[in-house]
C-alpha atoms as a PDB file:
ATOM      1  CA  UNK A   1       6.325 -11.036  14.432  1.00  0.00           C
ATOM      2  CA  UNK A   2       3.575 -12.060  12.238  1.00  0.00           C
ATOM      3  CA  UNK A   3       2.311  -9.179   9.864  1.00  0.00           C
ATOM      4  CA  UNK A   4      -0.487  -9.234   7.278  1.00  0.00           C
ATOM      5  CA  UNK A   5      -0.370  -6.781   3.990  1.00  0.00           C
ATOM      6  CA  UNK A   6      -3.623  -6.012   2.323  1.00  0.00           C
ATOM      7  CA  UNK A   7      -3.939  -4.115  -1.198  1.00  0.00           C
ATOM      8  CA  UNK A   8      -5.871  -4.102  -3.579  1.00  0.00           C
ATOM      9  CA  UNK A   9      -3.681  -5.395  -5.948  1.00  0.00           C
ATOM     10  CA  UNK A  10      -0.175  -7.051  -6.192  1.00  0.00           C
ATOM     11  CA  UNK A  11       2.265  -8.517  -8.805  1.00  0.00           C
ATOM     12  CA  UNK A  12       2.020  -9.434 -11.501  1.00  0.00           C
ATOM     13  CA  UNK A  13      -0.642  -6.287 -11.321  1.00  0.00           C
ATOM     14  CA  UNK A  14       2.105  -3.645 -12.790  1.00  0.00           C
ATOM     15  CA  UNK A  15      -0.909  -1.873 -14.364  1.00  0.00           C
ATOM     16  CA  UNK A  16      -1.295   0.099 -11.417  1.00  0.00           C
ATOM     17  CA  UNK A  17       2.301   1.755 -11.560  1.00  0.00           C
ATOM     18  CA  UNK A  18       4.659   1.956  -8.845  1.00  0.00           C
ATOM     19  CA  UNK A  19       2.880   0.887  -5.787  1.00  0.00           C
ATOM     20  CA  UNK A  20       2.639  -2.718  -6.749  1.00  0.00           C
ATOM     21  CA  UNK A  21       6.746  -2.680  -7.149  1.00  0.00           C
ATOM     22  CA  UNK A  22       7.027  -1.046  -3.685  1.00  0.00           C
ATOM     23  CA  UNK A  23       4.460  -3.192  -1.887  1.00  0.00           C
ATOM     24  CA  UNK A  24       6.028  -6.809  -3.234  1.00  0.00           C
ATOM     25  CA  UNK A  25       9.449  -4.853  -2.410  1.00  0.00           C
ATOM     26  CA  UNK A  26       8.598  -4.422   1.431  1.00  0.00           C
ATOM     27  CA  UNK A  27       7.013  -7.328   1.785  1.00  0.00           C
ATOM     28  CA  UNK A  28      10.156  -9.526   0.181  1.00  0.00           C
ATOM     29  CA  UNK A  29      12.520  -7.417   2.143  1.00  0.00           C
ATOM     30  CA  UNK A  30      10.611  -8.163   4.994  1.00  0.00           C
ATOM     31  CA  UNK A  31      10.645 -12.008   4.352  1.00  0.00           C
ATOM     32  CA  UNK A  32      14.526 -12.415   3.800  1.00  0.00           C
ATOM     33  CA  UNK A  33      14.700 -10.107   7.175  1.00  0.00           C
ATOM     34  CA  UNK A  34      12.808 -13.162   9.184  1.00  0.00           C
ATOM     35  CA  UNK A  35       9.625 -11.545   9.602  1.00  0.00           C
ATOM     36  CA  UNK A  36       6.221 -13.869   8.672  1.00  0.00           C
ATOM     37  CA  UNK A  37       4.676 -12.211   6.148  1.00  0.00           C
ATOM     38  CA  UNK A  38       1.137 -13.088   4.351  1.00  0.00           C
ATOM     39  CA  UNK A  39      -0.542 -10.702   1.425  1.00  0.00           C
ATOM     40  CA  UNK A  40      -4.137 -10.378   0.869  1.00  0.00           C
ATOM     41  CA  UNK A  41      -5.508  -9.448  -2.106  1.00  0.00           C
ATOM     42  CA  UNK A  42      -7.636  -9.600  -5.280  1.00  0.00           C
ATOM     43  CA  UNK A  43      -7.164 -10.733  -8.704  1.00  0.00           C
ATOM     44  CA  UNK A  44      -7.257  -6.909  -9.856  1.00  0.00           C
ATOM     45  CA  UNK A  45      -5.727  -5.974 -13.300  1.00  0.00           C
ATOM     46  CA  UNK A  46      -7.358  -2.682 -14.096  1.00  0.00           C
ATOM     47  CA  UNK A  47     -10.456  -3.854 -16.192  1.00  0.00           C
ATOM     48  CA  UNK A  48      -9.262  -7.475 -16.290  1.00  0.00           C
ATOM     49  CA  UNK A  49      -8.553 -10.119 -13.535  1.00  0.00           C
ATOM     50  CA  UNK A  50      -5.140 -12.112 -13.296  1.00  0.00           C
ATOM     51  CA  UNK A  51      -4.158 -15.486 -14.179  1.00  0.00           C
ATOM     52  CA  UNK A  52      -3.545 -16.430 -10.818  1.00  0.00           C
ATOM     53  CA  UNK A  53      -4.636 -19.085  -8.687  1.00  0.00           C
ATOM     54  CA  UNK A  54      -7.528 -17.627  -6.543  1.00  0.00           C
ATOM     55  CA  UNK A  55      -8.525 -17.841  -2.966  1.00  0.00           C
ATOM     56  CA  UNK A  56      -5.969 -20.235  -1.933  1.00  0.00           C
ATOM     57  CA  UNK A  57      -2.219 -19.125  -0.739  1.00  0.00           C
ATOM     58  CA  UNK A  58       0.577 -19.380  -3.434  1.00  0.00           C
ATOM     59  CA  UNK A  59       4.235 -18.350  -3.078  1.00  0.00           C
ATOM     60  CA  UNK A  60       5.208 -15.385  -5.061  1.00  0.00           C
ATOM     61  CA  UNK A  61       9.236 -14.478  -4.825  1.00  0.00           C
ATOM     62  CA  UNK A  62       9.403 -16.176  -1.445  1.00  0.00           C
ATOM     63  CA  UNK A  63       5.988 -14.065   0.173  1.00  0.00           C
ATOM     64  CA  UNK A  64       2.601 -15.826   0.833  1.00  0.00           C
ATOM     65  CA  UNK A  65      -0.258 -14.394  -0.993  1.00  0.00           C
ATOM     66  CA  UNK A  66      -3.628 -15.155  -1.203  1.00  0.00           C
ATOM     67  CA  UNK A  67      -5.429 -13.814  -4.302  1.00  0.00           C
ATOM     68  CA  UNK A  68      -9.140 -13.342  -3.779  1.00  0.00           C
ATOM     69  CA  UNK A  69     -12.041 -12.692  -6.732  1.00  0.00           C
ATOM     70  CA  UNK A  70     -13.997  -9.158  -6.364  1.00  0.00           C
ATOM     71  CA  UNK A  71     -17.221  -8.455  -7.364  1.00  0.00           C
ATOM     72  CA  UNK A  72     -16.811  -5.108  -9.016  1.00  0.00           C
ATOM     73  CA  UNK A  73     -14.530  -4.155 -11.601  1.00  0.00           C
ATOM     74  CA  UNK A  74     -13.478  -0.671 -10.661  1.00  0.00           C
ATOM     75  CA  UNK A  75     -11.546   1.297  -7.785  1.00  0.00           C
ATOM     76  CA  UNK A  76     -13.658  -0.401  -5.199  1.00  0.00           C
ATOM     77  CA  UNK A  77     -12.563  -3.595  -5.486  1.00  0.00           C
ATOM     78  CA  UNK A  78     -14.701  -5.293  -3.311  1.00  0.00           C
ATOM     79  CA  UNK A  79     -14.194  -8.504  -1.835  1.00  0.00           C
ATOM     80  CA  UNK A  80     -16.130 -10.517  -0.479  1.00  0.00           C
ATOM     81  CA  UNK A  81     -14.257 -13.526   0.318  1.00  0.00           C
ATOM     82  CA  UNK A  82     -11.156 -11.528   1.411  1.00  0.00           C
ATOM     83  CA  UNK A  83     -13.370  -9.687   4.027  1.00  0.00           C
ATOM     84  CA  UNK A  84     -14.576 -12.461   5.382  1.00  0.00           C
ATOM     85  CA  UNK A  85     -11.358 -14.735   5.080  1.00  0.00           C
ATOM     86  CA  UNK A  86      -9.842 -11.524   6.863  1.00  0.00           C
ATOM     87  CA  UNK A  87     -12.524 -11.665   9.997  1.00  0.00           C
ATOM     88  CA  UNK A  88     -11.438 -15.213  10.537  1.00  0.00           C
ATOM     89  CA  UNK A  89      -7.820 -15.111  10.406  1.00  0.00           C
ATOM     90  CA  UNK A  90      -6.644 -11.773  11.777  1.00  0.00           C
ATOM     91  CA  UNK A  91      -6.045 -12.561  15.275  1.00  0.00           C
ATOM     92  CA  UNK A  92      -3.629 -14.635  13.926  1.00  0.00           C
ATOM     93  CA  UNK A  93      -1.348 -11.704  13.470  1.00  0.00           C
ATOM     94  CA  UNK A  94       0.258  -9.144  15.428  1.00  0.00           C
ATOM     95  CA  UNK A  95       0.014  -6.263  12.751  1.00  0.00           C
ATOM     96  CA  UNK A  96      -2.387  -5.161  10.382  1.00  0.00           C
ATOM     97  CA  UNK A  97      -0.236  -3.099   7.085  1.00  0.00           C
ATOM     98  CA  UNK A  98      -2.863  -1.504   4.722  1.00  0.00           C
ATOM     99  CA  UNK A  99      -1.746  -0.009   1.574  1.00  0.00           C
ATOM    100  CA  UNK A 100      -3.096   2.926   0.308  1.00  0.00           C
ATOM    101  CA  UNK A 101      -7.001   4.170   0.485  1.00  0.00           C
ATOM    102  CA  UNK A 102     -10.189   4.964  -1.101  1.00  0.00           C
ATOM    103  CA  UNK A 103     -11.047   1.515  -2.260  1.00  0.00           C
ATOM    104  CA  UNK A 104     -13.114  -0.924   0.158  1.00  0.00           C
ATOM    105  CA  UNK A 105     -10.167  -3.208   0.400  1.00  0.00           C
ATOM    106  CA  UNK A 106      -8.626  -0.766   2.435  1.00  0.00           C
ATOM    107  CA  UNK A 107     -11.265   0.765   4.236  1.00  0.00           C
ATOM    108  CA  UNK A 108     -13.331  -2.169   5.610  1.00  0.00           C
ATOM    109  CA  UNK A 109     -10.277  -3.965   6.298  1.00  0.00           C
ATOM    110  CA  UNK A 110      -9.285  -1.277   8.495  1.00  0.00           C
ATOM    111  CA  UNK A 111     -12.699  -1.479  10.163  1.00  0.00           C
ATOM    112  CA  UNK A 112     -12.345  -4.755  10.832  1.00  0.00           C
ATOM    113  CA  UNK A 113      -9.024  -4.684  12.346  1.00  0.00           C
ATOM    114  CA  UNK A 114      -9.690  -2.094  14.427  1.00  0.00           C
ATOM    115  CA  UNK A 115     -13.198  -3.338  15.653  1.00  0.00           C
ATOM    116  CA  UNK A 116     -10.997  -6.883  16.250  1.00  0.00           C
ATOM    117  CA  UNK A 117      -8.460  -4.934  18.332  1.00  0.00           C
ATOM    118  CA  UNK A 118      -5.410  -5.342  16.130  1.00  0.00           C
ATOM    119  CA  UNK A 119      -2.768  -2.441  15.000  1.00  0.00           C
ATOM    120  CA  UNK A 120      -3.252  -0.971  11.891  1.00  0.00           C
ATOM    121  CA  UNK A 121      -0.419   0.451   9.791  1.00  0.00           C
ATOM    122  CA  UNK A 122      -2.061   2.347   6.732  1.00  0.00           C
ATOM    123  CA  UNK A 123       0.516   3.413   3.625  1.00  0.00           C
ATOM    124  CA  UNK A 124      -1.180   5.619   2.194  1.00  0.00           C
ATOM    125  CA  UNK A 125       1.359   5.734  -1.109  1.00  0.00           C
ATOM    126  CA  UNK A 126      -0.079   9.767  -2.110  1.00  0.00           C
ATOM    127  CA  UNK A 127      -4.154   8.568  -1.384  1.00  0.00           C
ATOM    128  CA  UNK A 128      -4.588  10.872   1.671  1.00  0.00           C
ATOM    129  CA  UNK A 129      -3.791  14.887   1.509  1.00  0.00           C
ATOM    130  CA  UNK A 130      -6.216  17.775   0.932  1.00  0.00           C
ATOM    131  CA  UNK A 131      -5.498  17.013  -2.813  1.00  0.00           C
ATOM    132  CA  UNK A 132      -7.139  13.589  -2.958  1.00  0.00           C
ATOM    133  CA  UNK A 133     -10.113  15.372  -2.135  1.00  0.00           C
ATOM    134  CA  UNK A 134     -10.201  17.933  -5.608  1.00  0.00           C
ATOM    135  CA  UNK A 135      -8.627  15.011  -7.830  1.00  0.00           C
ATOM    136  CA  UNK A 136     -10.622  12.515  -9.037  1.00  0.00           C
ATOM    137  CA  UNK A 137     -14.018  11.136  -7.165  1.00  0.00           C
ATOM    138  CA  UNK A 138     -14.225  13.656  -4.842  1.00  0.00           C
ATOM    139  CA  UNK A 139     -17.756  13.905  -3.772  1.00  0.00           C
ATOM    140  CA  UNK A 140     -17.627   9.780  -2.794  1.00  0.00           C
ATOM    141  CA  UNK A 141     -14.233  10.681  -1.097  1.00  0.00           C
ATOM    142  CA  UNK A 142     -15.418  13.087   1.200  1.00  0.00           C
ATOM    143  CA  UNK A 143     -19.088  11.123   2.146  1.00  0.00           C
ATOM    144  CA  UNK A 144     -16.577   8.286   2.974  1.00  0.00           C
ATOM    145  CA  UNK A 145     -14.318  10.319   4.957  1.00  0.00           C
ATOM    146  CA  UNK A 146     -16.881  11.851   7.338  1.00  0.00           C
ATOM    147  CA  UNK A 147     -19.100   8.494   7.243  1.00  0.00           C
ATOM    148  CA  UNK A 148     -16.449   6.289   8.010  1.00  0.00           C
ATOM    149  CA  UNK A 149     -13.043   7.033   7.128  1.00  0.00           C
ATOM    150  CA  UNK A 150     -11.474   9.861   9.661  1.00  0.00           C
ATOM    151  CA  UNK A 151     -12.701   8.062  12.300  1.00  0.00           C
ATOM    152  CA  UNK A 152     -10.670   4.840  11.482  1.00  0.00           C
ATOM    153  CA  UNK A 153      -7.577   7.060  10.203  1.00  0.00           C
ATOM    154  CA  UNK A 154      -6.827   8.344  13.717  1.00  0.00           C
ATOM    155  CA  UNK A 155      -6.835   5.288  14.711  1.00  0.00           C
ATOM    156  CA  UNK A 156      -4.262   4.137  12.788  1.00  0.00           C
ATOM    157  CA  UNK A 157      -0.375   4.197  12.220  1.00  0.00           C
ATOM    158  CA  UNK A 158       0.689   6.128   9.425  1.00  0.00           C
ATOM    159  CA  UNK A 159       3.912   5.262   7.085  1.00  0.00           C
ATOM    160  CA  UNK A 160       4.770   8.149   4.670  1.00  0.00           C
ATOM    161  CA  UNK A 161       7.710   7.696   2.282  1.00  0.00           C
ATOM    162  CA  UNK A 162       8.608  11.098   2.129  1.00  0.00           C
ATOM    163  CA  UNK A 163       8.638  14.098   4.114  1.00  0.00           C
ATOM    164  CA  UNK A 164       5.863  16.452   2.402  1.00  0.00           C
ATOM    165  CA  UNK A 165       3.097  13.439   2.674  1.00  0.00           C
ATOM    166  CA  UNK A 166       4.044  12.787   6.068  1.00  0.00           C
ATOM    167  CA  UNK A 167       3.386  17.157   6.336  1.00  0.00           C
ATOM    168  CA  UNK A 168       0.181  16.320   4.050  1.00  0.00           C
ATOM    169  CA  UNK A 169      -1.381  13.641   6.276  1.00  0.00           C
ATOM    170  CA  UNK A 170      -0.822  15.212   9.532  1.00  0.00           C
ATOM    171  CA  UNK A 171      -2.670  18.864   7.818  1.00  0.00           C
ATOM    172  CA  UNK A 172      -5.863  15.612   7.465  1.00  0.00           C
ATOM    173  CA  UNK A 173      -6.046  13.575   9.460  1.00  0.00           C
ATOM    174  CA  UNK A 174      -4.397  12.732  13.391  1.00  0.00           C
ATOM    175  CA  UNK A 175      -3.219   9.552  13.194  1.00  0.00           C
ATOM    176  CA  UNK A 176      -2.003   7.742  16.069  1.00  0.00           C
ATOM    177  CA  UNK A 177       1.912   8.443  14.451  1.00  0.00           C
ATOM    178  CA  UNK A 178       3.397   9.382  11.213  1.00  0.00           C
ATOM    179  CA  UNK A 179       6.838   8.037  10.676  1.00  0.00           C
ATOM    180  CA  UNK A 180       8.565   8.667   6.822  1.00  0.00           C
ATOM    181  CA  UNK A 181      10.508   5.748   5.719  1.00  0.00           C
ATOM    182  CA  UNK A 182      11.608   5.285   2.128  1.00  0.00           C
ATOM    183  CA  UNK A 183      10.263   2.666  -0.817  1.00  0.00           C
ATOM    184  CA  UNK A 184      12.930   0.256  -1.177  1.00  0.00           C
ATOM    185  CA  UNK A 185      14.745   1.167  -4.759  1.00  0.00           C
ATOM    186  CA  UNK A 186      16.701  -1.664  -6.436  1.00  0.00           C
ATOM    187  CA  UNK A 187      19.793  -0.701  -8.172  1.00  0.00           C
ATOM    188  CA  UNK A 188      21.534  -2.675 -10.751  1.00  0.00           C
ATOM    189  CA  UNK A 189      24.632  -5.279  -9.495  1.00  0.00           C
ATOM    190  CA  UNK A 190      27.126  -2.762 -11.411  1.00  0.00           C
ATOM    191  CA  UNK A 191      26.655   1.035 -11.729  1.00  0.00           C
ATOM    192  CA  UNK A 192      27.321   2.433 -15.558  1.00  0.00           C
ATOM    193  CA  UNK A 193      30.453   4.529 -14.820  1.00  0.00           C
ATOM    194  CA  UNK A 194      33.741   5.458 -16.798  1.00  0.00           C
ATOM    195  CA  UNK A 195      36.375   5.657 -14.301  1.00  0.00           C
ATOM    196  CA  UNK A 196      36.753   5.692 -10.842  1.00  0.00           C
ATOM    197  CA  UNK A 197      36.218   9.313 -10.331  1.00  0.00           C
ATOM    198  CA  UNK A 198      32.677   8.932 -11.148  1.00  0.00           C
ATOM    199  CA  UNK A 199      32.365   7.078  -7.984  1.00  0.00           C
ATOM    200  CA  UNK A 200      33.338  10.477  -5.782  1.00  0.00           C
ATOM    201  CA  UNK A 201      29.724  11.804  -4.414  1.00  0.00           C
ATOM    202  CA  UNK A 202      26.455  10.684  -3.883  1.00  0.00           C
ATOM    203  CA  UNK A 203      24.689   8.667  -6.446  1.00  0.00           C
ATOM    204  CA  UNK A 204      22.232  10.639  -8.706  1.00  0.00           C
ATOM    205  CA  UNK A 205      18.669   8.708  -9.710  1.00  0.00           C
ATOM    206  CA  UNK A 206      16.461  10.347 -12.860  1.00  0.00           C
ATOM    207  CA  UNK A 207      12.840  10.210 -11.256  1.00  0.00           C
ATOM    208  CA  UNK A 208      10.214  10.073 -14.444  1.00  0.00           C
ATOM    209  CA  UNK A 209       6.696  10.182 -13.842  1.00  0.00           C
ATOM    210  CA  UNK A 210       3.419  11.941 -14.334  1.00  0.00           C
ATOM    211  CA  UNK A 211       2.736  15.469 -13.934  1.00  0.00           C
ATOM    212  CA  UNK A 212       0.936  15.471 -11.256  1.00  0.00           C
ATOM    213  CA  UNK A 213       0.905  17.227  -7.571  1.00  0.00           C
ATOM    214  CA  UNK A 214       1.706  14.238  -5.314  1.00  0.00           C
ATOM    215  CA  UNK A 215       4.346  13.294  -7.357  1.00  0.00           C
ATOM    216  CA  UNK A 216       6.257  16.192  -6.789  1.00  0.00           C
ATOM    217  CA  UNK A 217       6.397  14.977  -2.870  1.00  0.00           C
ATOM    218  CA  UNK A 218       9.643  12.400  -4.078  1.00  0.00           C
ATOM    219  CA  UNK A 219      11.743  15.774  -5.367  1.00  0.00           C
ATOM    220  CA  UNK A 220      11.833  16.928  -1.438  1.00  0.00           C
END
């Protein structure tokens, strides 16, 4: 199987939090599991653009990605050159993973790979529930949702990595399925433990972010 990612950003982009760990984590795990695996996406760094080689494929911990230049420096992160490059290529593979939403990355790449005919798997990584919608940007969120958006959404496969956004999506949108699998988390070699003992039970993680409604969705 040959699968394409597309988001808007990827290592060494850690501005942008935890989805650029989980995306390069899939998409590694993937690799070392034989699957072909390519990444578009853009030289995004919040208000900056990366030192990366652009436009051309480069290896990045074993996974194929091509870095492409955008136009705008916000959310949107449009692309140009990704879209097109995108058009061109994407029969070439059998799957179509979008991560996350709300950014034209996401959305016309979606449009295109459904117009083409090729399955779409859309992460949405907290973008899509009934509170993106009162957050931040609402107003463009919801013109893009009944312009464009919900249409392409049920037309797509959903991957949730938790049970309450899996419940949130399917309250939105009707996708073609929802199915909850977990981010990949990477423990250390050797566990910090005093004796043996400590070892008895299930391992306990301290989950730290910001205080925000969609974050509470990992706590389930």
């Amino acid at each position: 199987m040959k699968i394409l990612h597309i988001n808007a950003s990827y290592k060494p982009a850690y501005v942008y939090g935890g989805p650029t760990m989980s995306v390069s984590a899939l998409c590694e795990q993937l690799v070392g599991a034989g699957i072909i695996v390519e990444v578009f996406t853009t030289t995004a760094n919040g208000n900056h653009e990366l030192d990366v080689k652009s436009d051309i494929p480069v290896d990045v911990d074993g996974v194929t990605v091509t870095y492409f230049k955008r136009i705008t420096k916000d959310h949107t992160h449009f692309s140009p050159l990704l879209l097109k490059t995108l058009r061109a290529r994407i029969k070439e593979f059998d799957l179509i993973h979008i991560h996350a939403w709300w950014n034209l990355v996401s959305v016309l790449a979606a449009l295109t790979a459904v117009k083409k005919r090729v399955p779409v798997v859309l992460s949405p990584r907290g973008t899509l529930s009934a509170y993106s919608f009162v957050n931040r940007n609402n107003l463009k969120k919801k013109l893009i949702h009944l312009a464009l958006g919900k249409k392409l959404l049920h037309k797509c496969h959903v991957h949730a990595t938790a049970e309450p956004e899996a419940r949130a999506v399917a309250e939105m949108i009707k996708p073609l399925s929802v199915n909850v699998i977990p981010n990949f988390v990477k423990l250390p070699d050797t566990l910090p433990v005093d004796t043996k003992d400590d070892l008895i039970g299930p391992i306990k993680l301290l989950f730290l972010s910001r205080i925000e409604e969609k974050k509470d969705w990992i706590f389930y």
